[in-house]
N, C-alpha and C. Protein backbone atom coordinates (compact mmCIF):
# COMPACT_ATOMS: atom_id res chain seq x y z
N UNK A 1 59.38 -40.58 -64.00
CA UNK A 1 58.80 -40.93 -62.71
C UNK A 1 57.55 -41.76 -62.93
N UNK A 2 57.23 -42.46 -61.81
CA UNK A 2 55.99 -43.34 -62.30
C UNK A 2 55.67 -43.40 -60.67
N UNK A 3 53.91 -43.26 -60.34
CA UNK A 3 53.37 -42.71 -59.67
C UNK A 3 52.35 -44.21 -59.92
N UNK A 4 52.19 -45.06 -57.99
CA UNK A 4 51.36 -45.83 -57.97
C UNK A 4 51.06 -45.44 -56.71
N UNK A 5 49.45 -45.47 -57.18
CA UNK A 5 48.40 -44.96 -55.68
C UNK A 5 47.43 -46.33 -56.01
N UNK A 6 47.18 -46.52 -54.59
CA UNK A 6 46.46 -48.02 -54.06
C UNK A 6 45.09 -48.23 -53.22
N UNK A 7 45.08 -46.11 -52.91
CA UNK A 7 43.78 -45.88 -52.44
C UNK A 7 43.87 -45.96 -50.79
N UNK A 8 42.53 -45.71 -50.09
CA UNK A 8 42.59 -45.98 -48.72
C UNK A 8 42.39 -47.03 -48.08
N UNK A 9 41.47 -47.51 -48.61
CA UNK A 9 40.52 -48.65 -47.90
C UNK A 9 40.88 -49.27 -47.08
N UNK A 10 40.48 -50.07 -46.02
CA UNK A 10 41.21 -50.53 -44.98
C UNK A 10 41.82 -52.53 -45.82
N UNK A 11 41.85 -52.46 -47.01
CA UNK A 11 42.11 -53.82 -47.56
C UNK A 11 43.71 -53.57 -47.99
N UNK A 12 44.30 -53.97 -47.38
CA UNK A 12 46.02 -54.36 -48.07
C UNK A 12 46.26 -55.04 -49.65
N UNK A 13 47.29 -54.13 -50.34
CA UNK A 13 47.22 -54.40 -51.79
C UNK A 13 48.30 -54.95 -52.15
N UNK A 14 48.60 -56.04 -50.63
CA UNK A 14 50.06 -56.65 -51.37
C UNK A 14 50.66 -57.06 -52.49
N UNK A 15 49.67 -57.64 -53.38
CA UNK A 15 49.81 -58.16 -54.53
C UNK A 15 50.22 -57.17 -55.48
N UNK A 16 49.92 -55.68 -55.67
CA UNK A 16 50.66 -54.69 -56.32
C UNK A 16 51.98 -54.09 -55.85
N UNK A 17 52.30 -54.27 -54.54
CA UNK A 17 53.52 -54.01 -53.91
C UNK A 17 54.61 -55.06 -54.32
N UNK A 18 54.18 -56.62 -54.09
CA UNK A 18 55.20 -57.18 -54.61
C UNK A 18 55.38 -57.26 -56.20
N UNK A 19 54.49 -56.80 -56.95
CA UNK A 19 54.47 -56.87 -58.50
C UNK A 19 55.55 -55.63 -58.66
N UNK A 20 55.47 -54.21 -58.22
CA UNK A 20 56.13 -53.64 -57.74
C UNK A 20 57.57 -54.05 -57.64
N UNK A 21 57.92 -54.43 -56.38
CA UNK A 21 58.94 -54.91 -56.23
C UNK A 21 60.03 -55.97 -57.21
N UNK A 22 59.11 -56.64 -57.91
CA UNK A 22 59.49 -57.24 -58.66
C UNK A 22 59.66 -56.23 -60.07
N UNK A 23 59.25 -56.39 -60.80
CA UNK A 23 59.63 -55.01 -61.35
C UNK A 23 60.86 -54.28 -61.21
N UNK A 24 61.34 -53.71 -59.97
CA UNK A 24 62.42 -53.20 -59.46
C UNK A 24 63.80 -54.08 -59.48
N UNK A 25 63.30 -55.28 -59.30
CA UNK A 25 64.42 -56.61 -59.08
C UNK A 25 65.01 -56.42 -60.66
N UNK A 26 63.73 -56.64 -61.59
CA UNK A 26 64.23 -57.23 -62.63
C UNK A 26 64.71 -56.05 -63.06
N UNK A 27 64.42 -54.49 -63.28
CA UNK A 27 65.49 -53.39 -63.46
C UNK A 27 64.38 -52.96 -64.69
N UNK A 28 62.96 -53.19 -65.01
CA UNK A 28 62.20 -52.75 -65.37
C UNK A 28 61.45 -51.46 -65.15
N UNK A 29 61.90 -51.24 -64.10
CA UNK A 29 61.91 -49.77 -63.06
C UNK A 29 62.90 -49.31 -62.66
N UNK A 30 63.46 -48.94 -63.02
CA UNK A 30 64.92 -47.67 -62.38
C UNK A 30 64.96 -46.33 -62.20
N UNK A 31 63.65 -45.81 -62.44
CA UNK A 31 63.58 -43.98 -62.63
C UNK A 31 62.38 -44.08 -61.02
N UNK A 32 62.78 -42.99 -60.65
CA UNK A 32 62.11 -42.53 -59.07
C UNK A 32 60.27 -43.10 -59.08
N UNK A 33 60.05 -43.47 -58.27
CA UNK A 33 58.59 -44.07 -57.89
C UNK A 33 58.06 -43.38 -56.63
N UNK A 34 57.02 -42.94 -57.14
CA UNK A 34 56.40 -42.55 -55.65
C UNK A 34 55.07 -43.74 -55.67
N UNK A 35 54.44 -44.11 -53.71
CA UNK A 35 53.89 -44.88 -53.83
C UNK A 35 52.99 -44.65 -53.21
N UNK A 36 51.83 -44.19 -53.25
CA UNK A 36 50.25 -44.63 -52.09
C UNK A 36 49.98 -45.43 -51.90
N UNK A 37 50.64 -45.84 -50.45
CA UNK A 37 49.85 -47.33 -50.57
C UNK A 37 48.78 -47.86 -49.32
N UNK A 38 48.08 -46.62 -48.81
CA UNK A 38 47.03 -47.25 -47.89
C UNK A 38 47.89 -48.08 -46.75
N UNK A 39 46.98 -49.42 -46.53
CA UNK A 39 47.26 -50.11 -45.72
C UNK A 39 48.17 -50.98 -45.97
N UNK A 40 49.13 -51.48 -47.40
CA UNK A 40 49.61 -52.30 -47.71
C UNK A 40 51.00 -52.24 -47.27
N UNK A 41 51.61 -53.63 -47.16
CA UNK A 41 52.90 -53.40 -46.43
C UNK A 41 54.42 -53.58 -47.24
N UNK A 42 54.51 -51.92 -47.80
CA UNK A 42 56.01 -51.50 -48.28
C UNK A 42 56.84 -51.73 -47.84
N UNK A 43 57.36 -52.97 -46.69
CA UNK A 43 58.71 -52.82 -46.05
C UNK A 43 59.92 -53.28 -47.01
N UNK A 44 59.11 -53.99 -48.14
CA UNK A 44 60.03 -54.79 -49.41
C UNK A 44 60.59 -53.59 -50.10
N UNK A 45 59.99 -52.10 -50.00
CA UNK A 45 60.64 -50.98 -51.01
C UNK A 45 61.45 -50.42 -50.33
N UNK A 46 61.61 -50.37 -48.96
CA UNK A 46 62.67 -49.88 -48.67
C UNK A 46 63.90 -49.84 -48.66
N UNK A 47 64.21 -50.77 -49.61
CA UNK A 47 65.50 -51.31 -50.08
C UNK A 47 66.07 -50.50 -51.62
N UNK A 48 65.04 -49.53 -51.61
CA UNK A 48 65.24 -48.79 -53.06
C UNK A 48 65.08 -47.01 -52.42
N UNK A 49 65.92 -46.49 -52.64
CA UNK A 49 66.84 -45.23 -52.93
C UNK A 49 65.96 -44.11 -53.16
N UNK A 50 65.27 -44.85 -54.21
CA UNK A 50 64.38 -43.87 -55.54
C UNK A 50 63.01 -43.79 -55.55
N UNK A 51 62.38 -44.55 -54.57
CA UNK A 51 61.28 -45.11 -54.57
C UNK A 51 60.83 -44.21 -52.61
N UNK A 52 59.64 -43.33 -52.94
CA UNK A 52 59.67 -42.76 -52.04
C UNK A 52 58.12 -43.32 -51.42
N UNK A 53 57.54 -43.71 -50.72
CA UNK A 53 56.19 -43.84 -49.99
C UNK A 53 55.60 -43.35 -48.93
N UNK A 54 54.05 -43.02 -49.18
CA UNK A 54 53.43 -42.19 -48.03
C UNK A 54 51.87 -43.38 -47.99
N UNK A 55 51.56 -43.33 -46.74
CA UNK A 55 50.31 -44.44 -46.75
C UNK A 55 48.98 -43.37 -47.06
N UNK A 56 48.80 -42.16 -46.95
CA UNK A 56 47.47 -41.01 -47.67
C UNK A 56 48.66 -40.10 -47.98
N UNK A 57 47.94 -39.34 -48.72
CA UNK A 57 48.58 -38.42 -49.17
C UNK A 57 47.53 -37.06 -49.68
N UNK A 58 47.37 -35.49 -49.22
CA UNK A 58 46.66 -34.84 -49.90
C UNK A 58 46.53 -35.12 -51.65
N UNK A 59 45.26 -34.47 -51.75
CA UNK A 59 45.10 -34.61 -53.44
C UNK A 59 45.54 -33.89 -53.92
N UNK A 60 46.64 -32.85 -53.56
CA UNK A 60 47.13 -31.65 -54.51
C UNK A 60 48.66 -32.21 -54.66
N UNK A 61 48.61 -32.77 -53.29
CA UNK A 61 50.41 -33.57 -53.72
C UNK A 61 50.15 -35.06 -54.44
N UNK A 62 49.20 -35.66 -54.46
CA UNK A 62 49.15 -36.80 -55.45
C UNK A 62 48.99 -36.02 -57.28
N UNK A 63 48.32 -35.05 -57.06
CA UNK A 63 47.76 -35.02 -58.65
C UNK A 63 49.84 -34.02 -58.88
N UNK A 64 50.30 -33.55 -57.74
CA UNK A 64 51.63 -32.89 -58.39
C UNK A 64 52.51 -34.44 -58.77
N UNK A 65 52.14 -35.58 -58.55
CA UNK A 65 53.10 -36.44 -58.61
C UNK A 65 52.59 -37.10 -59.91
N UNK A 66 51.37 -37.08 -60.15
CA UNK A 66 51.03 -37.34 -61.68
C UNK A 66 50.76 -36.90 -62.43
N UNK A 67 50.99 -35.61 -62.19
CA UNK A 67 51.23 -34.61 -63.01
C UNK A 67 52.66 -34.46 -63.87
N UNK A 68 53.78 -35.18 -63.01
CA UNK A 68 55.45 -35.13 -63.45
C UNK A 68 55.70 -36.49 -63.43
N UNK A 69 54.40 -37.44 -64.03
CA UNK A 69 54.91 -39.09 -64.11
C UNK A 69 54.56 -39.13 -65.80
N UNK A 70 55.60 -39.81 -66.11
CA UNK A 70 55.40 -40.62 -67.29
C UNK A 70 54.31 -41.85 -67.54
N UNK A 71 53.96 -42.48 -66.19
CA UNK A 71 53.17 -43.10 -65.92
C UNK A 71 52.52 -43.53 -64.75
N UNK A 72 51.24 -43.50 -65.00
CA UNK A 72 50.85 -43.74 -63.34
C UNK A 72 49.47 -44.99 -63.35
N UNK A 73 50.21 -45.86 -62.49
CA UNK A 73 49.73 -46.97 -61.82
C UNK A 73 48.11 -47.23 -60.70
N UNK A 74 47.52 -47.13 -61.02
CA UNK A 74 46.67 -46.83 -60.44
C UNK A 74 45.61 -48.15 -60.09
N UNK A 75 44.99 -48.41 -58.73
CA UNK A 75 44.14 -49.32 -58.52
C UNK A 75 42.88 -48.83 -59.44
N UNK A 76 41.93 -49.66 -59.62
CA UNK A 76 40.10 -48.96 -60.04
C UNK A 76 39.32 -48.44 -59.42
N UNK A 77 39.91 -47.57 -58.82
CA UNK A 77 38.82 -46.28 -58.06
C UNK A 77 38.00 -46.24 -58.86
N UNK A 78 36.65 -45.92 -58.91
CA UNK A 78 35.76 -44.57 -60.14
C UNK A 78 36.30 -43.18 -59.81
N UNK A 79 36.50 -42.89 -58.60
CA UNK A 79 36.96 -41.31 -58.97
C UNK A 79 38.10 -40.85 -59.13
N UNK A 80 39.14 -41.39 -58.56
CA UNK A 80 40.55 -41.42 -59.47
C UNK A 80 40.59 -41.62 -60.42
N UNK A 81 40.06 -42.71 -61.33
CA UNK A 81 39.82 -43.02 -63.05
C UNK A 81 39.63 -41.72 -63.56
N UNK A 82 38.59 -41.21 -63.28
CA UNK A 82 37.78 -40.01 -63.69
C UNK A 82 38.55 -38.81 -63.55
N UNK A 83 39.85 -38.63 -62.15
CA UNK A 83 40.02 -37.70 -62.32
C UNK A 83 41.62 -37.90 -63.11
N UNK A 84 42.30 -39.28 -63.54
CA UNK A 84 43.14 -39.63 -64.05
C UNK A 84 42.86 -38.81 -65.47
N UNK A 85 41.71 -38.92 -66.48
CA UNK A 85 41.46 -39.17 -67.40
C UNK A 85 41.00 -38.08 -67.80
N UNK A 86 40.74 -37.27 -66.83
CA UNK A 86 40.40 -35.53 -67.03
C UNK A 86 41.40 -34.56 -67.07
N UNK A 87 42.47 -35.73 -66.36
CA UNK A 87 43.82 -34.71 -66.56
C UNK A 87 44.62 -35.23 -67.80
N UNK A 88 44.43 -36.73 -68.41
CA UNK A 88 44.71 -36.50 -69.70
C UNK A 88 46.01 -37.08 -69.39
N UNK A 89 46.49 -38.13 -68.21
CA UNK A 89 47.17 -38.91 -67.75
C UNK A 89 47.76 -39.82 -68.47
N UNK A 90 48.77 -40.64 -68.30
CA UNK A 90 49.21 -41.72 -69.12
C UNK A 90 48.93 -42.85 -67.49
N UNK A 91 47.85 -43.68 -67.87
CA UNK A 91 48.01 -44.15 -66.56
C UNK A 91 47.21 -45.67 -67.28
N UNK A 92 47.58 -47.15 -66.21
CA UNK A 92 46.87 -48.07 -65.92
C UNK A 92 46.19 -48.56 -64.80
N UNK A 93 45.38 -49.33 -65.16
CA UNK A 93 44.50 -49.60 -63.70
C UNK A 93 44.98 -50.92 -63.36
N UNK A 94 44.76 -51.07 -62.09
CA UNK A 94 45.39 -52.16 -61.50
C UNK A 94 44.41 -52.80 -60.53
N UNK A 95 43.19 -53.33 -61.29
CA UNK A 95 42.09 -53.36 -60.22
C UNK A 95 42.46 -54.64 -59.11
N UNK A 96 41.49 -54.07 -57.67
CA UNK A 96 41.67 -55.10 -56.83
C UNK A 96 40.54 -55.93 -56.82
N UNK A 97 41.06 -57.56 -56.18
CA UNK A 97 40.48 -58.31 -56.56
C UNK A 97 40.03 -59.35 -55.48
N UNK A 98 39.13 -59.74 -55.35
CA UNK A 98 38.38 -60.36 -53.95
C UNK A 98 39.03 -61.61 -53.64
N UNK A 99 39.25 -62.38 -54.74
CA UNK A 99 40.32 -63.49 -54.58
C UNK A 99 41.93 -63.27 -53.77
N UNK A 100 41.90 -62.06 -54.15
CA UNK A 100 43.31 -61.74 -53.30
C UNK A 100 42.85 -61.15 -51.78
N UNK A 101 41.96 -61.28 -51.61
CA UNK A 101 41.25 -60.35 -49.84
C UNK A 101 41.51 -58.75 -50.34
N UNK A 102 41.68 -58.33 -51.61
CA UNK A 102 41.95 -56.61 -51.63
C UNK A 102 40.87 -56.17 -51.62
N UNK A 103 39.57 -56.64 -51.49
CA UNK A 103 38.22 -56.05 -51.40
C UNK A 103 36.95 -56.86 -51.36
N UNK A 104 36.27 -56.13 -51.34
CA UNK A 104 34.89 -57.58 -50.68
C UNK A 104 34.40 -57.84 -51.92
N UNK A 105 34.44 -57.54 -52.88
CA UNK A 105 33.95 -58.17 -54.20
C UNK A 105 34.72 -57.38 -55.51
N UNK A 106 34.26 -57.88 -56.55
CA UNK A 106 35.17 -57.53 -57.89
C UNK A 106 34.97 -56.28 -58.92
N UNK A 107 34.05 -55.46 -58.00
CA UNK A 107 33.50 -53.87 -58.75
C UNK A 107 34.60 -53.04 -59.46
N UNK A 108 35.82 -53.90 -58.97
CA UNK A 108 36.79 -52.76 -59.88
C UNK A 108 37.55 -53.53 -61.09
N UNK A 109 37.22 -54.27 -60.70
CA UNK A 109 37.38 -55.65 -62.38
C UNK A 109 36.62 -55.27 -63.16
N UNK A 110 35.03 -55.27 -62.68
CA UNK A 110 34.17 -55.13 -63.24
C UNK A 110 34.16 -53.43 -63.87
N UNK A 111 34.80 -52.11 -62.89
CA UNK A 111 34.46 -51.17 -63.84
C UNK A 111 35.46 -51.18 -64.68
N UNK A 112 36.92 -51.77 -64.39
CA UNK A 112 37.96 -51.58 -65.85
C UNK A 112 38.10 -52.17 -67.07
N UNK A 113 37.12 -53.29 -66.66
CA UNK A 113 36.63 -53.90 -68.02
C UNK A 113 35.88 -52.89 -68.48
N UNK A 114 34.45 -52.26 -67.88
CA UNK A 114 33.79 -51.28 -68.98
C UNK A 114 35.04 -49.82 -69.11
N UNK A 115 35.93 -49.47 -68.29
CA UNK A 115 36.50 -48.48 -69.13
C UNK A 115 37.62 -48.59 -69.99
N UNK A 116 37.90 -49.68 -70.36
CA UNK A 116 38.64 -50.78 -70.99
C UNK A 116 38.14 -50.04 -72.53
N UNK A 117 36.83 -50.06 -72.89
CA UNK A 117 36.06 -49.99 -74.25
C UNK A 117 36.37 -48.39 -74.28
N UNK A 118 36.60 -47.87 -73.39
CA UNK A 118 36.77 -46.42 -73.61
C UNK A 118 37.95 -45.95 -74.14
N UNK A 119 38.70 -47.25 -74.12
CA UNK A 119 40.17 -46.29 -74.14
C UNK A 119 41.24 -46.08 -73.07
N UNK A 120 40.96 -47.19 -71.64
CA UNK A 120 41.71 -47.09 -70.84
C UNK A 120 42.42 -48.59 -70.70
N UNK A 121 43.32 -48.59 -70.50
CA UNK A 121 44.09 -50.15 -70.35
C UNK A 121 44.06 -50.36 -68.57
N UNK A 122 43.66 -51.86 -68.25
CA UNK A 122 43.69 -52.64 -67.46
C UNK A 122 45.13 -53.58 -67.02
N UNK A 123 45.20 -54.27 -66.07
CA UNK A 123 46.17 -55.22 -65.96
C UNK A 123 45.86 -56.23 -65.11
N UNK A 124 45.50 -57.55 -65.21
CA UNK A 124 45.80 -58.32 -63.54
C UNK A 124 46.50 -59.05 -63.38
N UNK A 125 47.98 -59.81 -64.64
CA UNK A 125 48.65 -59.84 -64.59
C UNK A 125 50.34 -59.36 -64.20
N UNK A 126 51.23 -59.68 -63.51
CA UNK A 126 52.51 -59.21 -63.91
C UNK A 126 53.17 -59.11 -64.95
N UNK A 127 52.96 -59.63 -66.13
CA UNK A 127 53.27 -59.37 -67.27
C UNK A 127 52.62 -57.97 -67.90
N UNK A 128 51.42 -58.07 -67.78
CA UNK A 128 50.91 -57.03 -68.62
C UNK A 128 51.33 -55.62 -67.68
N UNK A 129 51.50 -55.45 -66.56
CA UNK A 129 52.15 -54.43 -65.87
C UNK A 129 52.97 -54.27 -66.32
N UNK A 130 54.47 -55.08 -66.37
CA UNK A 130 55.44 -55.09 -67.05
C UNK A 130 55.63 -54.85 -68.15
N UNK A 131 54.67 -55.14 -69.45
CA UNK A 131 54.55 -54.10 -70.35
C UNK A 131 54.12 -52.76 -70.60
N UNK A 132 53.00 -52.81 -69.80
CA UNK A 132 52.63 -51.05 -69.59
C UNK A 132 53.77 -50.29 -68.84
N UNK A 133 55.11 -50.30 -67.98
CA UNK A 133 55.61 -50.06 -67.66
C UNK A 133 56.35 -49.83 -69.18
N UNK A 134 56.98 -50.82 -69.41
CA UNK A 134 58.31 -50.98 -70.65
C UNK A 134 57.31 -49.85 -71.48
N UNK A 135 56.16 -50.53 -71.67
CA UNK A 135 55.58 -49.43 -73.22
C UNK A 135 54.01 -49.18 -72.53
N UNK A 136 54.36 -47.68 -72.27
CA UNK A 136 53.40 -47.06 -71.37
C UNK A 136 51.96 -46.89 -72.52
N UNK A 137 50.56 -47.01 -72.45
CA UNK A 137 49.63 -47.04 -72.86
C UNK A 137 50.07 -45.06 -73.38
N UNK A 138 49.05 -45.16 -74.52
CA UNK A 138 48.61 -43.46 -74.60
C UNK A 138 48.11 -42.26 -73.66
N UNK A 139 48.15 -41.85 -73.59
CA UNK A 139 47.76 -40.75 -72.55
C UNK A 139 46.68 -40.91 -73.38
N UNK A 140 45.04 -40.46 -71.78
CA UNK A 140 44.15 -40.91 -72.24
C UNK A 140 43.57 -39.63 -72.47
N UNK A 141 42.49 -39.24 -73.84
CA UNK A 141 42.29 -38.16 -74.59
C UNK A 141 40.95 -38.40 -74.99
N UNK A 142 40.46 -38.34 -73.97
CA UNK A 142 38.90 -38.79 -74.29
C UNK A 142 37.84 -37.75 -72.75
N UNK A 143 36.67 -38.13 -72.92
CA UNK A 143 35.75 -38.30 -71.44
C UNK A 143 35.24 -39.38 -71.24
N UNK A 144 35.19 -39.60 -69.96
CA UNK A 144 34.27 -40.57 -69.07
C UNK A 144 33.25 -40.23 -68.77
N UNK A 145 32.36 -40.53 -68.81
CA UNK A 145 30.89 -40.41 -68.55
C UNK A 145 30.03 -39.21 -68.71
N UNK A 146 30.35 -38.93 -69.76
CA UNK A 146 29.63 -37.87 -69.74
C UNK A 146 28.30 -37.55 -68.95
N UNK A 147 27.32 -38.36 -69.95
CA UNK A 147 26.26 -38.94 -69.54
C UNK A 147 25.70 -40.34 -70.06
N UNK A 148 25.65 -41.07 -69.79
CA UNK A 148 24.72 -40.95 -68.67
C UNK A 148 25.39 -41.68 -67.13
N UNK A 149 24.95 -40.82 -65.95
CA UNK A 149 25.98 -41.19 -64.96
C UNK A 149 26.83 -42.64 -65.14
N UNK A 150 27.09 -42.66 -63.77
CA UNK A 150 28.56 -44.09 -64.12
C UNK A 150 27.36 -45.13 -63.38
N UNK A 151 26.65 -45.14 -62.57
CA UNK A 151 25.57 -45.94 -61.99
C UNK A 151 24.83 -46.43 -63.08
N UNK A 152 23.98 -45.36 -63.80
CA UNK A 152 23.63 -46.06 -65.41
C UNK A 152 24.31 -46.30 -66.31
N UNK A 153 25.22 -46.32 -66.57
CA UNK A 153 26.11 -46.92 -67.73
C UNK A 153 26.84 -48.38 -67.21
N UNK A 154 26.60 -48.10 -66.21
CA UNK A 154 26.88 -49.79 -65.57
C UNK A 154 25.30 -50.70 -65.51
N UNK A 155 24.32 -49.87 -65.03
CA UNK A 155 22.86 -50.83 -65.30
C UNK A 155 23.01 -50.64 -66.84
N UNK A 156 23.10 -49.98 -67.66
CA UNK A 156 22.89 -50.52 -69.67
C UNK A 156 23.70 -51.00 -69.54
N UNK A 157 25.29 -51.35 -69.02
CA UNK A 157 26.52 -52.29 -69.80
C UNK A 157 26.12 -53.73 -69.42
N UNK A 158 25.39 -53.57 -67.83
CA UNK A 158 25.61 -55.16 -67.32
C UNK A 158 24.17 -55.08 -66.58
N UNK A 159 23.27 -55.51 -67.53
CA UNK A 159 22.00 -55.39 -67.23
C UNK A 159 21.84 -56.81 -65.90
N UNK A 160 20.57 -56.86 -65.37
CA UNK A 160 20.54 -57.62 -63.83
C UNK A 160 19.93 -59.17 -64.91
């Protein structure tokens, strides 16, 4: 199973839906998908069987769905990361990106590059999705931030 959540925000994440979809076309995905997808518009998945979607979803039924994924797809939240990575997840980030209207600026580029050095894999390509799919990253076996918070480790990574 492979588990992609896209968050709430009121910004549409078409660009992971049709990457998504594509994916599915090419048969790179054939095992059951569940999808969070906020505001973005799934009407392209409904053409798949296996592929189930909810626009929110409680956090006890998201963490049961990545809890029984082989991999999970994930936009760059900070606190989904955090709680991806505490559970020791096999997951990538899929940050959104201001050029696409998925958000008012590039803070989640910007944090998956720094958790990138930690040990977490990124994507903003369709290709590189498509490989983390085919050959899923490690389950991640580390901590995030210990200390010093995620606010200062972003003022020391990317000083003003």
């Amino acid at each position: 199973m492979i588990t992609v959540t896209l968050g709430t925000i009121p910004f549409p994440f078409d660009r992971a839906i049709k990457w998504l979809d594509i994916l599915l076309e090419r048969g790179a995905i054939s095992e059951d998908v569940f999808v969070q997808y906020g505001t973005a518009d799934v009407s392209v998945l409904k053409k798949y069987s296996f592929v189930e979607t909810a626009p929110i979803v409680e956090s006890s039924l998201l963490m049961k769905h990545i809890k029984s994924s082989r991999l999970v797809i994930s936009h760059a939240g900070q606190g989904l990361t955090r709680g991806l990575a505490a559970q020791g997840a096999c997951f990538i980030l899929l940050p959104r990106l201001a050029s696409h209207k998925e958000h008012i600026d590039d803070h989640q580029l910007m944090f998956a590059r720094g958790v990138q050095e930690l040990g977490i894999s990124y994507c903003v390509s369709l290709e590189k999705l498509q490989e983390a799919v085919l050959n899923p990253p490690v389950s991640f076996q580390g901590k995030l931030f210990d200390k010093p918070k995620l606010a200062d480790y972003f003022l020391q990574k990317y000083p003003a």
